[in-house]
C-alpha atoms as a PDB file:
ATOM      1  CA  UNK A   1      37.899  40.079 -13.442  1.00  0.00           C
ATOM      2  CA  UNK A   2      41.542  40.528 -11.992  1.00  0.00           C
ATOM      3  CA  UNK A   3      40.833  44.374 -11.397  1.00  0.00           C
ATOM      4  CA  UNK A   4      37.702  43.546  -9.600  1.00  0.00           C
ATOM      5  CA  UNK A   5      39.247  41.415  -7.362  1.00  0.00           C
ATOM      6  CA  UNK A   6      42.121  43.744  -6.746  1.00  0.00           C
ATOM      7  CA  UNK A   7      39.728  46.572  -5.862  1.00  0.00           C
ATOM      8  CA  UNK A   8      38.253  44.235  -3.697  1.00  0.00           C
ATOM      9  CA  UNK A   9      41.116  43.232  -1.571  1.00  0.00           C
ATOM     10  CA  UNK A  10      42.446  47.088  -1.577  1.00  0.00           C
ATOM     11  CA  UNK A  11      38.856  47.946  -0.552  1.00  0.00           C
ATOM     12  CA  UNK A  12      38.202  44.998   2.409  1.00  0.00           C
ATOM     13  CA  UNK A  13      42.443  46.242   3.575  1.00  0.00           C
ATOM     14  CA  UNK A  14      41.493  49.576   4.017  1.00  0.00           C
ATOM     15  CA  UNK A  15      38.981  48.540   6.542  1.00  0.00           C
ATOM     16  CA  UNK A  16      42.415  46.160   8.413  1.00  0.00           C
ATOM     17  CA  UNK A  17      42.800  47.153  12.055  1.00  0.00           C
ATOM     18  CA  UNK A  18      45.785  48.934  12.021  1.00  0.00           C
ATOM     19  CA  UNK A  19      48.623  48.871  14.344  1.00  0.00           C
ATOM     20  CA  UNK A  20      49.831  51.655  16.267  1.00  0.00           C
ATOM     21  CA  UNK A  21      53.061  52.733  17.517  1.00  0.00           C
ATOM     22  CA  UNK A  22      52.232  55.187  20.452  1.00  0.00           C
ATOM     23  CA  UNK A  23      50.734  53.276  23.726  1.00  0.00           C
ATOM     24  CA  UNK A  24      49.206  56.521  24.741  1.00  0.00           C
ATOM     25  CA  UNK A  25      46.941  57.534  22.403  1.00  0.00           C
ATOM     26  CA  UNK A  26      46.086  53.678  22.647  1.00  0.00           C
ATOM     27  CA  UNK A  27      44.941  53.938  25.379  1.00  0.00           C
ATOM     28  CA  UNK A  28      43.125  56.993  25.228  1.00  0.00           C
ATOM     29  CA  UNK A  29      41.068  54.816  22.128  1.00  0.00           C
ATOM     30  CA  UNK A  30      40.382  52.092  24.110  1.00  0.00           C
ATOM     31  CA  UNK A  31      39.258  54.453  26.887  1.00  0.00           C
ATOM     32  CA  UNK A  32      37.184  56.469  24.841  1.00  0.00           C
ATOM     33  CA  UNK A  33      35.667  53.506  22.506  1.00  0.00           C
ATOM     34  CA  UNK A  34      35.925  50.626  25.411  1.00  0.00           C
ATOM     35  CA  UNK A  35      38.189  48.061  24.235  1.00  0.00           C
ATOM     36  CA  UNK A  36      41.028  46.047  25.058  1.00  0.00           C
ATOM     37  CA  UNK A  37      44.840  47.044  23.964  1.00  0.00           C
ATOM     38  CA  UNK A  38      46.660  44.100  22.805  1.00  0.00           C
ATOM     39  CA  UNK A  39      50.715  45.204  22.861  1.00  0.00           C
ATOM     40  CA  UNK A  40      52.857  42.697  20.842  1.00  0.00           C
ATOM     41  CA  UNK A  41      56.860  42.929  20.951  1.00  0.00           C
ATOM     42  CA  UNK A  42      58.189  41.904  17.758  1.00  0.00           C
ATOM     43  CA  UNK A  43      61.557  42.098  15.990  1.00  0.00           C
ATOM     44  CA  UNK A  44      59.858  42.526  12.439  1.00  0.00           C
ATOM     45  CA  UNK A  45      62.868  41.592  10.713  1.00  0.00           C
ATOM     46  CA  UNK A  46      64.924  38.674  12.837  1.00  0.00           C
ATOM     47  CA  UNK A  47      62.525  36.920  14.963  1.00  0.00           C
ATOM     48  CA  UNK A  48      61.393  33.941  12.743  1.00  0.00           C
ATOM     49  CA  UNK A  49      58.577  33.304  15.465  1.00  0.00           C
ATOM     50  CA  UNK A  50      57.220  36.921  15.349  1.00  0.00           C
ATOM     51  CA  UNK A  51      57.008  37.052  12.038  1.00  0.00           C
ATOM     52  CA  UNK A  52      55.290  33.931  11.531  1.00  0.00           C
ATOM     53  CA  UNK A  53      52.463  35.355  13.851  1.00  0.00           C
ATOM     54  CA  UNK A  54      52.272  38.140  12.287  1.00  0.00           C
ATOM     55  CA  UNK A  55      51.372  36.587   9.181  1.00  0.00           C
ATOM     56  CA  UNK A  56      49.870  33.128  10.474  1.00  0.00           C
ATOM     57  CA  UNK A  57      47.262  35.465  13.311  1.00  0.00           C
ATOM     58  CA  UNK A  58      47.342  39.183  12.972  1.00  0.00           C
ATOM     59  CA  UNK A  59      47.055  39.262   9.075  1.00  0.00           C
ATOM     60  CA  UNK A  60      43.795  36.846   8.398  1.00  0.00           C
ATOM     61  CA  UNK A  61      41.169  37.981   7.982  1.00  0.00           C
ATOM     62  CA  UNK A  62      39.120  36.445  10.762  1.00  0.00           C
ATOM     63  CA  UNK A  63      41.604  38.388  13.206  1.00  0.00           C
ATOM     64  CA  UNK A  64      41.701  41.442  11.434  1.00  0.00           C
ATOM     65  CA  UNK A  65      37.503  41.787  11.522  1.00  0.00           C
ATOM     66  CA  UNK A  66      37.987  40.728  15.625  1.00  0.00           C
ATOM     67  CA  UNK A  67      40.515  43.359  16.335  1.00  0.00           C
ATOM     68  CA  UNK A  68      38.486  45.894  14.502  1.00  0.00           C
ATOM     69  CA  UNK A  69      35.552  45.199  16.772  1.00  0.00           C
ATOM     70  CA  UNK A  70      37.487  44.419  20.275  1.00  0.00           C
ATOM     71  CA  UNK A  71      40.768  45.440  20.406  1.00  0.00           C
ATOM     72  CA  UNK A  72      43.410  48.683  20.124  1.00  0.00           C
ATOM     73  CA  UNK A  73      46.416  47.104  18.249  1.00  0.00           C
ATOM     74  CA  UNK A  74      49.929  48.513  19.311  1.00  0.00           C
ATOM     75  CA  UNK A  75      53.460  47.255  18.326  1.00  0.00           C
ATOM     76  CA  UNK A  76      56.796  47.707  19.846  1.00  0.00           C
ATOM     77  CA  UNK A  77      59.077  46.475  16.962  1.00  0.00           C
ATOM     78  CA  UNK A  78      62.684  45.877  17.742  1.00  0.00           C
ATOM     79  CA  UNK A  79      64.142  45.607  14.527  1.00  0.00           C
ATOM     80  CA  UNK A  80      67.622  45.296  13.636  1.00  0.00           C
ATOM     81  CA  UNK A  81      68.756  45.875  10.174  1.00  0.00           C
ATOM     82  CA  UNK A  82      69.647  49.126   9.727  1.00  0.00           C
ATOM     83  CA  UNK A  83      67.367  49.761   6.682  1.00  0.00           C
ATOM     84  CA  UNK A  84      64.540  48.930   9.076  1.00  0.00           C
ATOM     85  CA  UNK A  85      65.811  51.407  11.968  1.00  0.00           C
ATOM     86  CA  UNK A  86      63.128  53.153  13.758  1.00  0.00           C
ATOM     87  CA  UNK A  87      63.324  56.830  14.630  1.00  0.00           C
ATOM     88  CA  UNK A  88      65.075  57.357  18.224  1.00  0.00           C
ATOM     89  CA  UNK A  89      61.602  58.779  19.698  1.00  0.00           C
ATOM     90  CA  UNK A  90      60.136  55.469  18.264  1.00  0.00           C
ATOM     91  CA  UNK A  91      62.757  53.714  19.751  1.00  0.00           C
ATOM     92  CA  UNK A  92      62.871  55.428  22.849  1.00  0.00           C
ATOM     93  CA  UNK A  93      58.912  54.474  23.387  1.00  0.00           C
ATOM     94  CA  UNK A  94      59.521  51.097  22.447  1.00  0.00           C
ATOM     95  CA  UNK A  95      61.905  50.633  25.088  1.00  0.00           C
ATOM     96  CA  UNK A  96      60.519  52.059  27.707  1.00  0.00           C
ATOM     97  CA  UNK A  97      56.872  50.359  26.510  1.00  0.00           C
ATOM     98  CA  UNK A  98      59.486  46.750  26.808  1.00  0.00           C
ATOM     99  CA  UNK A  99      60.859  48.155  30.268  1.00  0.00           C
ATOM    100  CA  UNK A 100      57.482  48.062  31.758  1.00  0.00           C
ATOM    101  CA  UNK A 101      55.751  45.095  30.112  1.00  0.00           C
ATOM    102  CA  UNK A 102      58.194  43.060  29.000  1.00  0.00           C
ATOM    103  CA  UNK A 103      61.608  43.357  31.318  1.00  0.00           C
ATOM    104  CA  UNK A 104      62.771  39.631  30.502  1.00  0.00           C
ATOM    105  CA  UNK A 105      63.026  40.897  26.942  1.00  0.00           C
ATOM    106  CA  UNK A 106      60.862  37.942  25.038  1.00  0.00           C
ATOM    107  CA  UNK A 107      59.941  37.825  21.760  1.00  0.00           C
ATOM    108  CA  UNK A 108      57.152  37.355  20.251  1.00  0.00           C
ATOM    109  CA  UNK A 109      55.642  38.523  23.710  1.00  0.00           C
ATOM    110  CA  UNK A 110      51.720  39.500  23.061  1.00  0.00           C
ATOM    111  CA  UNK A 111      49.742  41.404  25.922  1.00  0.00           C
ATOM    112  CA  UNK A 112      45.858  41.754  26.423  1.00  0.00           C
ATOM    113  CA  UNK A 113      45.719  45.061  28.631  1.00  0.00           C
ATOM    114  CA  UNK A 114      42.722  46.969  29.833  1.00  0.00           C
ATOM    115  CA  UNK A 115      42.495  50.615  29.352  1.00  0.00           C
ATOM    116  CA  UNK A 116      43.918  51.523  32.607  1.00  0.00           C
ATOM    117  CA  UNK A 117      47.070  49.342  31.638  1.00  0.00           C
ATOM    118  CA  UNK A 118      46.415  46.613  33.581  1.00  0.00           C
ATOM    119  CA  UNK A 119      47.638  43.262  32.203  1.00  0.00           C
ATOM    120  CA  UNK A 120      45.131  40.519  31.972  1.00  0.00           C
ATOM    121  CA  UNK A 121      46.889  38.319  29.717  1.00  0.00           C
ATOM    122  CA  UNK A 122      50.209  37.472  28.562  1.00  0.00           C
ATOM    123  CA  UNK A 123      51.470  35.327  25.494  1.00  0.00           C
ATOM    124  CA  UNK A 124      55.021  34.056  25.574  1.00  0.00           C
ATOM    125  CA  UNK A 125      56.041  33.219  22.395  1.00  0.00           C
ATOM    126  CA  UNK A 126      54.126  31.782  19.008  1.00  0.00           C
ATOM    127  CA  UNK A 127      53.091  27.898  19.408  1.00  0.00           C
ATOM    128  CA  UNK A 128      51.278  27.631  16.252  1.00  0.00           C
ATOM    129  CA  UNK A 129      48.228  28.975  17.478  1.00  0.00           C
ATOM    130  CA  UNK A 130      45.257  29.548  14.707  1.00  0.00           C
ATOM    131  CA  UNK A 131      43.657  32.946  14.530  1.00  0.00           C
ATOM    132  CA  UNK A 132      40.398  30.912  16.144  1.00  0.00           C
ATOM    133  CA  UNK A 133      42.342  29.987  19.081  1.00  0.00           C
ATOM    134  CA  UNK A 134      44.000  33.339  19.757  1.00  0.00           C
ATOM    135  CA  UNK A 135      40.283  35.220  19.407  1.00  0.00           C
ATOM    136  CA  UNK A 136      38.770  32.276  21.491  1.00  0.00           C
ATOM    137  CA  UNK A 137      41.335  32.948  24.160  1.00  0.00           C
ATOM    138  CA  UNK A 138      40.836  37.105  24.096  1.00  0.00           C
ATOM    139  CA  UNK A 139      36.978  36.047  24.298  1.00  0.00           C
ATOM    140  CA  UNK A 140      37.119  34.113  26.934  1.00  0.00           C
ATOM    141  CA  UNK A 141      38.745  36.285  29.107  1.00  0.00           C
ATOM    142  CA  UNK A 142      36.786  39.685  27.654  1.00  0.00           C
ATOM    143  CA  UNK A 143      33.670  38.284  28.064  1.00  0.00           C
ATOM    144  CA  UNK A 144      34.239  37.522  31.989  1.00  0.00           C
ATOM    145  CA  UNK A 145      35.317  40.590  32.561  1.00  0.00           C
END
C-alpha cells in the first residue's frame, strides 16, 4: 500500500508547475500559451518569510493545479550560503530581473506580470495568506482583464 501511494505522489509531482529561472523564455511561454508570469524574489535559504510561502502557497496542491492552468512560474533566488550559490549567469539574471522589478530589494516580493512585462500586481511580503486567497486574488484580477 506504501508503494502505491509513493507512485502516486511521484506521479501527481511530475505533473507540479515548475519554476523557472530565465524571465525570457517565460515570457515567450506565456506569449505563446497566453498566461500570466508570476516572478517571486526569494532568498531560498535566509528569508524565514519566503520560505514559509513557498511551502505554505506555492507547494499545495490547490496552487500547484492553478499555476499549471494560469500562470508561467519564475524565481529570482538570492541565496546566501555558499553551498546554495547560484552560477554567476544565474546570478547575473537575477539581479538584473531584481533591478527592474524589484529596486527596493524586498523579500518575499511576488509579481503577477502580463506577457509583455507589464506589472499588474505586486505582493510585498508573506501575511499568512492561504493558497485560496492568493488564487482568488490572481483571479480576480485575470478574469477582468
Amino acid at each position: 500500500m506504501k508503494m502505491i501511494s509513493a507512485l502516486v505522489i511521484s506521479f501527481l509531482l511530475s505533473f507540479a508547475s515548475e519554476w523557472k529561472t530565465d524571465f525570457a523564455s517565460a515570457k515567450q511561454e506565456a506569449t505563446q500559451s497566453h498566461k500570466y508570469i508570476l516572478l517571486n524574489f526569494s532568498g531560498s535559504d535566509w528569508c524565514v518569510p519566503c520560505i514559509r510561502m513557498k511551502k505554505d502557497v506555492f507547494e499545495t496542491n490547490l496552487f500547484q493545479n492553478f499555476a499549471n492552468e494560469k500562470l508561467v512560474l519564475v524565481r529570482a533566488d538570492f541565496p546566501r550560503l555558499s553551498k546554495n550559490k547560484l552560477s554567476a549567469q544565474q546570478t547575473e539574471h537575477n539581479e538584473a530581473l531584481a533591478e527592474k522589478y524589484n529596486p527596493e530589494g524586498k523579500f518575499p516580493f511576488t509579481l503577477l506580470i502580463d506577457s509583455n512585462g507589464k506589472v499588474i500586481k505586486a505582493w510585498d511580503g508573506y501575511t499568512n495568506t492561504s493558497p485560496e486567497d492568493f488564487i482568488a486574488q490572481i483571479n480576480k484580477i485575470t478574469n477582468a482583464q
